[in-house]
N, C-alpha and C. Protein backbone atom coordinates (compact mmCIF):
# COMPACT_ATOMS: atom_id res chain seq x y z
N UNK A 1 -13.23 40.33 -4.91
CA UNK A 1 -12.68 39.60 -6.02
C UNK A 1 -12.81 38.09 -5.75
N UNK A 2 -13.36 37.08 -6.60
CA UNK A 2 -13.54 35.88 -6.36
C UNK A 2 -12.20 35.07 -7.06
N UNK A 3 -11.74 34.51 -6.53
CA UNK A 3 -10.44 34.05 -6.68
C UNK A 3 -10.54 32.21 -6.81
N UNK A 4 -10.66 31.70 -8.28
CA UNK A 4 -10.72 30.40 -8.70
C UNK A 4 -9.30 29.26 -8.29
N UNK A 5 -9.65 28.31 -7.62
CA UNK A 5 -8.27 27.31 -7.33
C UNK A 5 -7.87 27.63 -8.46
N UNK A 6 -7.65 27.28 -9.40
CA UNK A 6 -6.60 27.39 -10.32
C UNK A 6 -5.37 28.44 -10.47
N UNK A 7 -6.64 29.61 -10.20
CA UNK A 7 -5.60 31.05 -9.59
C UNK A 7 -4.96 30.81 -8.70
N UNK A 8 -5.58 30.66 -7.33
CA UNK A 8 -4.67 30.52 -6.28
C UNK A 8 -3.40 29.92 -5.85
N UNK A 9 -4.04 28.44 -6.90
CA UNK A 9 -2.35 27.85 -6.99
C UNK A 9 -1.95 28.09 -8.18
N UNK A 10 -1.72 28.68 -9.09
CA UNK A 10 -0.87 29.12 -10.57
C UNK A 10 -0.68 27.90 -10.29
N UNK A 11 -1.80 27.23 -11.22
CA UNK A 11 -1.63 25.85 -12.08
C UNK A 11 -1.90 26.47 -13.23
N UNK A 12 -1.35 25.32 -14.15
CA UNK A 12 -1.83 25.39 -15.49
C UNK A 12 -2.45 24.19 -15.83
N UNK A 13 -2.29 24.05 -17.16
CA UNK A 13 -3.29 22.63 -17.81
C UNK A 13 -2.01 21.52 -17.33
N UNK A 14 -3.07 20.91 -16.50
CA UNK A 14 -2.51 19.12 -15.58
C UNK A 14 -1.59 18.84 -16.71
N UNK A 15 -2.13 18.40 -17.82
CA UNK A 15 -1.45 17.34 -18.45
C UNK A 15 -0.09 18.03 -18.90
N UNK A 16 0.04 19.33 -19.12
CA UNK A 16 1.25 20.15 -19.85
C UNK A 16 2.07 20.26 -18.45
N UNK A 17 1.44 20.52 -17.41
CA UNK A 17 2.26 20.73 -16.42
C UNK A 17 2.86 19.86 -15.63
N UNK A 18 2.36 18.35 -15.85
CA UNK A 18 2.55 17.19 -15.04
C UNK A 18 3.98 17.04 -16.11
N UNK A 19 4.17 16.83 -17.19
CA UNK A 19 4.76 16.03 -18.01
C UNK A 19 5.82 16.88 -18.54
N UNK A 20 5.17 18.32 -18.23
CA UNK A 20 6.76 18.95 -18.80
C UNK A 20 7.61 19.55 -17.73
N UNK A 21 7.18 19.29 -16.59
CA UNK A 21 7.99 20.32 -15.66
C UNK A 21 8.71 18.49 -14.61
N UNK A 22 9.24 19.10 -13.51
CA UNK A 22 10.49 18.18 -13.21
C UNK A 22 9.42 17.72 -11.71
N UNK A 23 9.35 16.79 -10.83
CA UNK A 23 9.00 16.15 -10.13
C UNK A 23 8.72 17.54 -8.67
N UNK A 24 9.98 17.94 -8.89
CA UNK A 24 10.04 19.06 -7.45
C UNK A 24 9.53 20.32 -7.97
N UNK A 25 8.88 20.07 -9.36
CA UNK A 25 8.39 21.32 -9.10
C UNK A 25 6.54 21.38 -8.67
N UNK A 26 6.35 20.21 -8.62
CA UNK A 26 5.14 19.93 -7.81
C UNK A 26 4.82 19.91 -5.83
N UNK A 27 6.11 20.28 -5.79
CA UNK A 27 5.94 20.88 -4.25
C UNK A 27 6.11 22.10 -4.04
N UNK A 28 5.97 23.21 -5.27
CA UNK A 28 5.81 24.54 -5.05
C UNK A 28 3.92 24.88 -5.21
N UNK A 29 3.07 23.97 -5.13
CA UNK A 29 1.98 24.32 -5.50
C UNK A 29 1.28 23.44 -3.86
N UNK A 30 -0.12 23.96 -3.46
CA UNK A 30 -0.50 23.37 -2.52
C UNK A 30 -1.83 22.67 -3.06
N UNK A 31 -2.21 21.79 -2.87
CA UNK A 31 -1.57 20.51 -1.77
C UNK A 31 -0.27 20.29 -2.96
N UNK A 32 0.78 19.60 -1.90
CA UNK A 32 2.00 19.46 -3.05
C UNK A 32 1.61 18.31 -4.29
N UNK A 33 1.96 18.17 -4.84
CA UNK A 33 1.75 16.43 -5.64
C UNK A 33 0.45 16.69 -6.71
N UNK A 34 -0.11 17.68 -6.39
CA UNK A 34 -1.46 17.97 -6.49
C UNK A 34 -1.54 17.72 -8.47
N UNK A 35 -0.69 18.62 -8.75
CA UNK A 35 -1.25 18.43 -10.94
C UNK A 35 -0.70 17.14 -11.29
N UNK A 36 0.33 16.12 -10.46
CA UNK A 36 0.55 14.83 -10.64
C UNK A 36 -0.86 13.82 -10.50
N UNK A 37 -1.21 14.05 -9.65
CA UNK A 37 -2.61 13.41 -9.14
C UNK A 37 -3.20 13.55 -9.52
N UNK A 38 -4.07 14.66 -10.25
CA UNK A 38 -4.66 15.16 -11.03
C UNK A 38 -4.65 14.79 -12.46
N UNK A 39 -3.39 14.47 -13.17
CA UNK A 39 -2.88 14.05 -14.29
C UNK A 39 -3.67 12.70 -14.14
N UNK A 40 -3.11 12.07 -13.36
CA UNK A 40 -3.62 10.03 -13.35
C UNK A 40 -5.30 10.96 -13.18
N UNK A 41 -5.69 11.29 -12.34
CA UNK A 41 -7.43 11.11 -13.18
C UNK A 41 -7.62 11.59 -13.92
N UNK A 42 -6.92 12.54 -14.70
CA UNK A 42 -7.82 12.50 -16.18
C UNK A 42 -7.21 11.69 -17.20
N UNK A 43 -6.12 10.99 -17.19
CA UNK A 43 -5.84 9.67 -18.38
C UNK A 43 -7.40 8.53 -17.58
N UNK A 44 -7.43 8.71 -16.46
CA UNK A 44 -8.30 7.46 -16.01
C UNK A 44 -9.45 8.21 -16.86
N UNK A 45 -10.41 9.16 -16.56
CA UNK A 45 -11.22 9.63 -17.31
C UNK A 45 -11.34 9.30 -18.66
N UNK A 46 -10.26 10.21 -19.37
CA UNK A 46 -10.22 9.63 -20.65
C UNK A 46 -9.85 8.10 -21.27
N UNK A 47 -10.03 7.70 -20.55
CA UNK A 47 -9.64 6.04 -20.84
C UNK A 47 -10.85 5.37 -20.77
N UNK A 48 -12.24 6.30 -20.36
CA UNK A 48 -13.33 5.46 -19.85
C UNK A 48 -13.27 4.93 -18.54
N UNK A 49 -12.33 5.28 -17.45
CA UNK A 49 -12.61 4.78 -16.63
C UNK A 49 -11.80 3.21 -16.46
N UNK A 50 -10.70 3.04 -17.47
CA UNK A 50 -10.00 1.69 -17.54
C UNK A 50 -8.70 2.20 -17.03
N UNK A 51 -8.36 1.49 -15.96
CA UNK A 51 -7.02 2.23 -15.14
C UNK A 51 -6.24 1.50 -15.43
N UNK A 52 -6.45 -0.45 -16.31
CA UNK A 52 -5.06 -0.41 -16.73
C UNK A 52 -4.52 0.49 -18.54
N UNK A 53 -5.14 0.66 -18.99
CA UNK A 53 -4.77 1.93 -19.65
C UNK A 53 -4.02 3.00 -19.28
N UNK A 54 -3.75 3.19 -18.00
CA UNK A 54 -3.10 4.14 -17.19
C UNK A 54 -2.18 3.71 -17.14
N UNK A 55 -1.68 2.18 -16.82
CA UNK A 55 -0.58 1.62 -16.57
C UNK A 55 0.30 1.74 -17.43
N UNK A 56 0.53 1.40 -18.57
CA UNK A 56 1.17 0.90 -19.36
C UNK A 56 1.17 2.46 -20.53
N UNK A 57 1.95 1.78 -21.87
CA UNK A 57 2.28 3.15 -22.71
C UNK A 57 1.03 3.20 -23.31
N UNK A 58 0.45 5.06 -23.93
CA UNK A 58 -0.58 4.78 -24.51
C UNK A 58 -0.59 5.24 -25.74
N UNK A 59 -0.52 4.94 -27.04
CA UNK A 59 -0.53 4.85 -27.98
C UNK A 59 -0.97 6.20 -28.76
N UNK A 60 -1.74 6.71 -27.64
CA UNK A 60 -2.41 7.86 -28.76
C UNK A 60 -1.32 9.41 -27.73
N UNK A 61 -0.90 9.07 -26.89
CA UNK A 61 -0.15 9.95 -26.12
C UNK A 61 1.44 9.78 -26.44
N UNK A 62 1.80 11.16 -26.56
CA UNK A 62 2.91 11.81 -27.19
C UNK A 62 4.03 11.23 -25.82
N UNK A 63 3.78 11.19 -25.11
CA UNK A 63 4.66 10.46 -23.75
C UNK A 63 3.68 9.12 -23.06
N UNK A 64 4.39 8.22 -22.21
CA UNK A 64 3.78 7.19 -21.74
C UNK A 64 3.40 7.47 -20.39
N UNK A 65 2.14 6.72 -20.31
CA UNK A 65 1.31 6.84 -19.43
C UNK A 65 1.61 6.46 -18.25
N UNK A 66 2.68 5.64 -18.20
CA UNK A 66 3.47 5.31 -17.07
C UNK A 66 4.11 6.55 -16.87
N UNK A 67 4.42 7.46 -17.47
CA UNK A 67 5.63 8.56 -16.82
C UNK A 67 4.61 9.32 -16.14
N UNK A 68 2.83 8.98 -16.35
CA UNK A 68 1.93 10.39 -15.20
C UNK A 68 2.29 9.58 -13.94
N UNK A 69 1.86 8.24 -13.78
CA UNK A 69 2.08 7.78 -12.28
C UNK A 69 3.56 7.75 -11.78
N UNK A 70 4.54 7.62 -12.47
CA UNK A 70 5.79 7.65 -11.89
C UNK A 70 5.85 8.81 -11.54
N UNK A 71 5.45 10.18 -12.44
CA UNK A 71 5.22 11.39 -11.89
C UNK A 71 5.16 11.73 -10.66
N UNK A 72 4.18 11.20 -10.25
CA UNK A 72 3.25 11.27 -9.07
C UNK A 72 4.12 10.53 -7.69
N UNK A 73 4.57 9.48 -7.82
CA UNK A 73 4.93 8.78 -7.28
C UNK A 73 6.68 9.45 -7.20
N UNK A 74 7.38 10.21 -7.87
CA UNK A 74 8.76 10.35 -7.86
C UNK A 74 8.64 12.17 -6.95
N UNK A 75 7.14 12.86 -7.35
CA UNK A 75 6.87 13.83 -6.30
C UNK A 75 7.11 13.59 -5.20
N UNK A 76 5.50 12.50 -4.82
CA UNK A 76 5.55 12.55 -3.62
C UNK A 76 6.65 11.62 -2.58
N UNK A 77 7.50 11.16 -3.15
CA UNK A 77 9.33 10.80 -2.83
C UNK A 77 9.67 11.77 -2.25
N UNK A 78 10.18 12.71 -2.90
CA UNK A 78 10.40 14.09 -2.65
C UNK A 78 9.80 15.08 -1.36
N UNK A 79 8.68 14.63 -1.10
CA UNK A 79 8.02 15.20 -0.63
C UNK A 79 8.32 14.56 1.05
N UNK A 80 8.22 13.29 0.91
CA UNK A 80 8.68 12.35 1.79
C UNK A 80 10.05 12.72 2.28
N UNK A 81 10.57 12.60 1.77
CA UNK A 81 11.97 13.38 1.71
C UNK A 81 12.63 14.29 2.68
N UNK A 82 12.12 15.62 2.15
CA UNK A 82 11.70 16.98 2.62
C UNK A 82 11.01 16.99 3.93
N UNK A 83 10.31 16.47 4.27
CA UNK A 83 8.95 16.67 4.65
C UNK A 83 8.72 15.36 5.87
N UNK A 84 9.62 14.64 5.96
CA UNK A 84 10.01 13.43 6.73
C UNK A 84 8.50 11.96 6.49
N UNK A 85 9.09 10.89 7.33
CA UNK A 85 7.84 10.26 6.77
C UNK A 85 6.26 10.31 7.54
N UNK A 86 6.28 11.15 8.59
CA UNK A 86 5.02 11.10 9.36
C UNK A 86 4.26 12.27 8.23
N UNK A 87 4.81 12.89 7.69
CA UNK A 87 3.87 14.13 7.30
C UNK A 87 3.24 13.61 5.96
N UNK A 88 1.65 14.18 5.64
CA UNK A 88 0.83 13.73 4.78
C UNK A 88 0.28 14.84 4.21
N UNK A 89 -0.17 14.44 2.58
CA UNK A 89 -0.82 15.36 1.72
C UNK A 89 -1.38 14.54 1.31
N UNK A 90 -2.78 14.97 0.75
CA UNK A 90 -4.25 14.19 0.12
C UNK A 90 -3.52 13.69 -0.76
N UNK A 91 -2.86 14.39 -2.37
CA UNK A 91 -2.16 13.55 -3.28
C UNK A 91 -1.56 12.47 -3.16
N UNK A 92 -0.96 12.41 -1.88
CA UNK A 92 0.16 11.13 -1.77
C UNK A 92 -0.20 10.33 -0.94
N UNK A 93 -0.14 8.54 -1.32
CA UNK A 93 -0.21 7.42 -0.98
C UNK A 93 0.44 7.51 0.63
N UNK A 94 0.23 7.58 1.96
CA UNK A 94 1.78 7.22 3.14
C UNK A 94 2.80 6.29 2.04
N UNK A 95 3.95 7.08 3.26
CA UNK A 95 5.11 6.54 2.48
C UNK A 95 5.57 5.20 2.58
N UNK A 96 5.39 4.59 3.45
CA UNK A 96 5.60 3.25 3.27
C UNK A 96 4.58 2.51 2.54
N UNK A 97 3.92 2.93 2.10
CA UNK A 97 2.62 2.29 0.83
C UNK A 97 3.54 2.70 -0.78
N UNK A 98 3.67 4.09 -0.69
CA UNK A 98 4.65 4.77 -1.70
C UNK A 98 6.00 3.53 -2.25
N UNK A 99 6.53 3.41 -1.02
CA UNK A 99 7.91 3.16 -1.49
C UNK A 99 8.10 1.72 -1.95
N UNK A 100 6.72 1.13 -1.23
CA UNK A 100 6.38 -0.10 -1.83
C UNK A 100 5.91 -0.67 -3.05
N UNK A 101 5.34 0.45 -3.63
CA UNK A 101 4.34 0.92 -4.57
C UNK A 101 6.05 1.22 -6.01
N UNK A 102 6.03 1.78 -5.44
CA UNK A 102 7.90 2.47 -6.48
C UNK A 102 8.60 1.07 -6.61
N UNK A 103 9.16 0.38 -5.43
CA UNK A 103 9.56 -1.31 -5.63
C UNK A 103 8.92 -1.98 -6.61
N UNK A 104 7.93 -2.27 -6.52
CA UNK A 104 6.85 -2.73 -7.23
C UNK A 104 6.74 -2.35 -8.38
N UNK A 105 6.58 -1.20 -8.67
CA UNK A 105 7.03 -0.63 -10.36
C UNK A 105 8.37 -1.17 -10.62
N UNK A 106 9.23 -0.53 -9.83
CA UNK A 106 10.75 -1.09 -10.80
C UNK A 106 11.28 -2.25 -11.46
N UNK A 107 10.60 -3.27 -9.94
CA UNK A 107 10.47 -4.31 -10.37
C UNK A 107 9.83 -5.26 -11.91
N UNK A 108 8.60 -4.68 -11.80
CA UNK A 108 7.89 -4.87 -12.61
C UNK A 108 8.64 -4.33 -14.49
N UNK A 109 9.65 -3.85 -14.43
CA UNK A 109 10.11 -3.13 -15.48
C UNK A 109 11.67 -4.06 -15.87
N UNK A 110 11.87 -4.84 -14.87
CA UNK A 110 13.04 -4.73 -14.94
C UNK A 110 12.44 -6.59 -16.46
C-alpha cells in the first residue's frame, strides 16, 4: 500500500486547517507547526510571490493574513514551551529568533 504524506499525517486542506483549528492543535501532526508553515507559503504563492501581502490584512481573504503567521508563530510558542528551548522542528524559526520575531509583531500593532 503506498501511503501519501497527507495520509500519514491526517492533514487536511492548509488553509481550512491552519485558520480554523486552535494553535496546539498543530503539535498533534509531524513535523509539529507543519499546516501553519505551510499556510504562509501558499498566501506567499498566491500573492505572486509578494510576502508583504502576507503581512498585513488581505482583502480578498475571509480572515487576515496576519492571523496565518501569528498562527505559525503562536504554534511554534507552544512548541517551545512543551518541548523546552534547545529542541527544533523544520517549521519553526529557534526560539530566541521566534520570541523576537512575536515582540516585534506586537509591537508593531500596538
Amino acid at each position: 500500500m503506498v501511503t501519501r504524506p497527507a495520509q500519514l499525517l491526517n492533514i487536511q486542506h492548509w488553509n481550512h486547517l491552519t485558520l480554523a483549528q486552535k494553535p496546539e492543535d498543530g503539535l498533534k501532526v509531524e513535523p509539529a507547526c507543519h499546516p501553519q508553515a505551510c499556510a504562509i507559503q501558499d498566501c506567499i504563492q498566491k500573492n505572486n510571490f509578494k510576502e508583504e501581502r502576507c503581512q498585513k490584512q488581505a482583502s480578498t481573504s475571509p480572515m487576515p493574513s496576519l492571523l496565518v503567521i501569528d498562527a505559525l508563530y503562536e504554534c511554534c510558542n507552544l512548541f517551545y514551551q512543551r518541548n523546552g528551548d534547545e529542541a527544533s522542528v523544520v517549521s519553526c524559526p529557534k526560539a530566541i529568533l521566534l520570541r523576537l520575531k512575536m515582540k516585534q509583531r506586537s509591537e508593531s500593532v500596538k
